[in-house]
N, C-alpha and C. Protein backbone atom coordinates (compact mmCIF):
# COMPACT_ATOMS: atom_id res chain seq x y z
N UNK A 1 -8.67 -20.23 -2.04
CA UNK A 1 -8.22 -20.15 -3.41
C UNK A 1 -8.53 -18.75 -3.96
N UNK A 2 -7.48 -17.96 -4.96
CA UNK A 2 -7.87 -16.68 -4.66
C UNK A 2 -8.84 -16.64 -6.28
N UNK A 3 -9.37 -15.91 -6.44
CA UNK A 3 -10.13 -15.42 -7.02
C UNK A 3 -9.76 -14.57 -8.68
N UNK A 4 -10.55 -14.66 -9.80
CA UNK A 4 -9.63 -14.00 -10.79
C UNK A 4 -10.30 -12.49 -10.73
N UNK A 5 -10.05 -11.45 -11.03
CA UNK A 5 -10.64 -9.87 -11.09
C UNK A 5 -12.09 -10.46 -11.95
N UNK A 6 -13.00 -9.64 -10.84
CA UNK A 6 -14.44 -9.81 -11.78
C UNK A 6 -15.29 -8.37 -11.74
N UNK A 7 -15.37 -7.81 -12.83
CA UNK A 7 -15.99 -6.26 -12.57
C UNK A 7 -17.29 -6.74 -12.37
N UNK A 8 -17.90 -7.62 -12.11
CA UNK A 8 -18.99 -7.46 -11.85
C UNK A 8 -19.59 -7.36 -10.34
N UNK A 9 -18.69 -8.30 -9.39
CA UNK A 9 -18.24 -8.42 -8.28
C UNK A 9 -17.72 -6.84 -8.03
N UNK A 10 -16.49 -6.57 -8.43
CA UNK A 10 -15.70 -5.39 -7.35
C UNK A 10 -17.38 -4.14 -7.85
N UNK A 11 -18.09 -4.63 -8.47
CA UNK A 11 -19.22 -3.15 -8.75
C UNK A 11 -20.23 -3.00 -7.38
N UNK A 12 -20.20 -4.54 -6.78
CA UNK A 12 -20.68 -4.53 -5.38
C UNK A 12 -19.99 -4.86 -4.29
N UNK A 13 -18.76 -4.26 -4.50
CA UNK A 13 -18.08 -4.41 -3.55
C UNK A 13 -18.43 -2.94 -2.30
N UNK A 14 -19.02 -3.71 -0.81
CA UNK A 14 -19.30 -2.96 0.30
C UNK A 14 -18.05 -2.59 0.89
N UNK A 15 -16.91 -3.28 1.22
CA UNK A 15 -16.36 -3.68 2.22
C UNK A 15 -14.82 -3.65 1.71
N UNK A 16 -13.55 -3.28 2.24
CA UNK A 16 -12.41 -3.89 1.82
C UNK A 16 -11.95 -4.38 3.00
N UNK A 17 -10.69 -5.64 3.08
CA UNK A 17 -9.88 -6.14 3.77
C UNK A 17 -8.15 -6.59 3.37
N UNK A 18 -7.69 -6.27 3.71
CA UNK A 18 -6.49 -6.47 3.59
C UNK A 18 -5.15 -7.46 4.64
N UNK A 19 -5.24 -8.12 4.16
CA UNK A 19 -4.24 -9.62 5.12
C UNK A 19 -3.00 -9.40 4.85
N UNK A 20 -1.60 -9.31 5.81
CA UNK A 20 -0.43 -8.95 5.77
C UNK A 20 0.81 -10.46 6.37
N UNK A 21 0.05 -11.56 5.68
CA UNK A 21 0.29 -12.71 6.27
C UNK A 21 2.02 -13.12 5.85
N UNK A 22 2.43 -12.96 4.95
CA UNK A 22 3.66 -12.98 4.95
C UNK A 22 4.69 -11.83 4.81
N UNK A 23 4.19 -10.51 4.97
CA UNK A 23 4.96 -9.21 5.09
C UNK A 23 5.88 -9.09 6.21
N UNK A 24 7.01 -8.17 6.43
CA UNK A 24 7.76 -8.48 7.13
C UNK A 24 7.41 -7.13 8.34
N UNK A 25 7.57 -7.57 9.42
CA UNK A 25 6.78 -6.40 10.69
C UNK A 25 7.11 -5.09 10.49
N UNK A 26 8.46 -4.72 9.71
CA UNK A 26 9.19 -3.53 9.18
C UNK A 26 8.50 -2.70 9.06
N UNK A 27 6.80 -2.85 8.15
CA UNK A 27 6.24 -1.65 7.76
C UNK A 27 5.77 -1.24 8.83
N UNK A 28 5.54 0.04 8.91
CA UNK A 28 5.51 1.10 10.02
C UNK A 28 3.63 0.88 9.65
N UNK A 29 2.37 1.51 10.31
CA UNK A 29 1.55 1.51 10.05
C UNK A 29 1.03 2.62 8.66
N UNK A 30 1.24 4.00 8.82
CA UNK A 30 1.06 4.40 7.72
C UNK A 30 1.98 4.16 6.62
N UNK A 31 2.25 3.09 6.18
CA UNK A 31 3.05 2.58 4.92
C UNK A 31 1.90 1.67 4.76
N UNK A 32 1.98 0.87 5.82
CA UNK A 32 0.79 -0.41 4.94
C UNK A 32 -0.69 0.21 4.73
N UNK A 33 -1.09 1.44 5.25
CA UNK A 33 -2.26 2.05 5.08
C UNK A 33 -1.75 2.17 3.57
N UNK A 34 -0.79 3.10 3.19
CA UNK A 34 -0.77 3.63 1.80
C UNK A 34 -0.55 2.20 0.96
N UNK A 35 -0.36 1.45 1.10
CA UNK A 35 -0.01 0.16 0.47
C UNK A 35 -0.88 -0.33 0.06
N UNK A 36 -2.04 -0.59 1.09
CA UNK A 36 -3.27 -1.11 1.27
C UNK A 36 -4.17 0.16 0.05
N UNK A 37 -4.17 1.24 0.65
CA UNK A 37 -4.85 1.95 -0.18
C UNK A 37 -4.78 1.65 -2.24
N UNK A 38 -3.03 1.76 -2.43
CA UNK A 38 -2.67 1.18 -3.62
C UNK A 38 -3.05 -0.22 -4.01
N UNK A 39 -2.94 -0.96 -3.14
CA UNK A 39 -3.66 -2.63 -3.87
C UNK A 39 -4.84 -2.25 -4.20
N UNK A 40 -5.72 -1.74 -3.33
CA UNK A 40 -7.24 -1.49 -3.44
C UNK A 40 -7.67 -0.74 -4.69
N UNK A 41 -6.81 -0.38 -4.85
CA UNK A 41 -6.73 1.11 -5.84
C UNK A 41 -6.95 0.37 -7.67
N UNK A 42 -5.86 -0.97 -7.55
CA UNK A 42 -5.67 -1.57 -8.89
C UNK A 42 -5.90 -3.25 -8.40
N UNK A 43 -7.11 -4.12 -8.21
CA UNK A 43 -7.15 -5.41 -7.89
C UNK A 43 -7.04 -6.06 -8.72
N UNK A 44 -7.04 -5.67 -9.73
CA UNK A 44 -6.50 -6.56 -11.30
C UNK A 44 -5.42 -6.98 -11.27
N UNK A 45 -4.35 -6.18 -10.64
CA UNK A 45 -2.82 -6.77 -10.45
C UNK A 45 -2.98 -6.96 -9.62
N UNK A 46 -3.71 -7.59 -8.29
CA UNK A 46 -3.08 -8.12 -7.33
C UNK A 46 -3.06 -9.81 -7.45
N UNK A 47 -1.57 -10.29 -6.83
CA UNK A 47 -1.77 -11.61 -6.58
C UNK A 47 -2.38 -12.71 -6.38
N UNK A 48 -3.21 -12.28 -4.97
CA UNK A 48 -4.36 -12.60 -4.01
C UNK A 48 -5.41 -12.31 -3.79
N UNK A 49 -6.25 -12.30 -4.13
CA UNK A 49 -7.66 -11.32 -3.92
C UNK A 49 -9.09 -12.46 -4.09
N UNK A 50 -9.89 -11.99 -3.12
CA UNK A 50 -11.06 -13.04 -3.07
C UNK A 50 -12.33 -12.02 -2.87
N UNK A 51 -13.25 -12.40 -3.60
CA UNK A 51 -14.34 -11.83 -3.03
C UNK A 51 -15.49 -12.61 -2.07
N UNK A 52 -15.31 -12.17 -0.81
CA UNK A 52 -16.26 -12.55 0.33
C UNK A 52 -17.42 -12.53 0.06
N UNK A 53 -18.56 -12.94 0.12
CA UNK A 53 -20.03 -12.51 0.39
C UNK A 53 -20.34 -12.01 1.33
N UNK A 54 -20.79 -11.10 1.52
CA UNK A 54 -21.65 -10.21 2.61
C UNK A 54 -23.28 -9.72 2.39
N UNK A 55 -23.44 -9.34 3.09
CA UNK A 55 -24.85 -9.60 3.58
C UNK A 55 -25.09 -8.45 2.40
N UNK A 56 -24.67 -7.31 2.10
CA UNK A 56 -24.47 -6.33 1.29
C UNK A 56 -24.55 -6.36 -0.30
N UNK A 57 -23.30 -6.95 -0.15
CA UNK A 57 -22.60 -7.80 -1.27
C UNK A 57 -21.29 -7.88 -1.14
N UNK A 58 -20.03 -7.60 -1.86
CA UNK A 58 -18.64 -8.58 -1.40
C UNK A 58 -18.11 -7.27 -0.70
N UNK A 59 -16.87 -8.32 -0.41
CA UNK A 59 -16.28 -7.95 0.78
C UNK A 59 -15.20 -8.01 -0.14
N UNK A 60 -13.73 -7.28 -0.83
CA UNK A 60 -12.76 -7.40 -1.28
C UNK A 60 -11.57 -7.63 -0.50
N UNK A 61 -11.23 -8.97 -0.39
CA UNK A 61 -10.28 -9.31 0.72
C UNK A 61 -8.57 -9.37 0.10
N UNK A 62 -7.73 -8.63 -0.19
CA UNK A 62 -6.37 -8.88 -0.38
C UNK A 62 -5.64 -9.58 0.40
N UNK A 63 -4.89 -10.57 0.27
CA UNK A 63 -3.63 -11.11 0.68
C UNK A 63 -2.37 -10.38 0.25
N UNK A 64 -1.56 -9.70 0.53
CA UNK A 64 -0.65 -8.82 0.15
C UNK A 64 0.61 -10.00 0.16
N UNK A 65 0.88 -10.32 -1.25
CA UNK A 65 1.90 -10.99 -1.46
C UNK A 65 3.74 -10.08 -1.34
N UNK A 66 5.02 -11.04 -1.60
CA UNK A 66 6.28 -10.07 -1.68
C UNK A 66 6.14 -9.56 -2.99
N UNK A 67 5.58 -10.13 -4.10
CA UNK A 67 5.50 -9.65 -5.59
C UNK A 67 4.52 -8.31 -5.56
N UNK A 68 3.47 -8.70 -4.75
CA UNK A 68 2.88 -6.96 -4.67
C UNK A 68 3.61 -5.84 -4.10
N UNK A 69 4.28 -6.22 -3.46
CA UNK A 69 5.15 -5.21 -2.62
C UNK A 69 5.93 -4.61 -3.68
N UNK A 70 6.72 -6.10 -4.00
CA UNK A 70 7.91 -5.36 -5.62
C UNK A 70 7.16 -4.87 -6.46
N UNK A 71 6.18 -5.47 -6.68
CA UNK A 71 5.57 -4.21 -7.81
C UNK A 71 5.16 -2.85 -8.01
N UNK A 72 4.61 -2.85 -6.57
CA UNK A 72 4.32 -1.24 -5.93
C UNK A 72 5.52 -0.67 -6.03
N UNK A 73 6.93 -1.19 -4.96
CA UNK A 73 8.12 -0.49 -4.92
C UNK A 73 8.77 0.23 -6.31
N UNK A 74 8.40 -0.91 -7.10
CA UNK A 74 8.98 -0.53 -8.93
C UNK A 74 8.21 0.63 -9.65
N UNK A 75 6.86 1.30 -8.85
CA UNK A 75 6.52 1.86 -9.33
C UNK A 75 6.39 3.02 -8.73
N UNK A 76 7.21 3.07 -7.81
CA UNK A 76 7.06 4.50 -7.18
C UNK A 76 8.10 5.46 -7.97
């Protein structure tokens, strides 16, 4: 279940992850790097997002939805 934006969480965030579970194989690797970089960049708008526990503290895990995609695309 994903998670709502918590600044208190992303302030210990160690770790990012990014899941490409319904994206289509199309993206080349440096696209989903820069993609990935942009979700990471703004997790308030993302769709999907959970924070993991780690031994650290969280782990920021994205699910990269098609609405993140359109949203990024709309904003280039």
């Amino acid at each position: 279940m994903p998670d709502k934006f918590d600044p208190y969480r992303e302030a210990l965030v160690v770790e990012e992850k990014t899941i490409w579970s319904d994206i289509p194989d199309e993206l080349s690797d440096p696209q989903r790097t820069e993609l990935a970089r942009k979700l990471h960049a703004d997790p308030a708008a993302c769709g999907n997002l959970e924070y993991v526990r780690v031994y650290t503290g969280f782990c920021r895990q994205i699910t990269v939805t098609p609405d993140d995609l359109a949203r990024l695309n709309a904003g280039v």
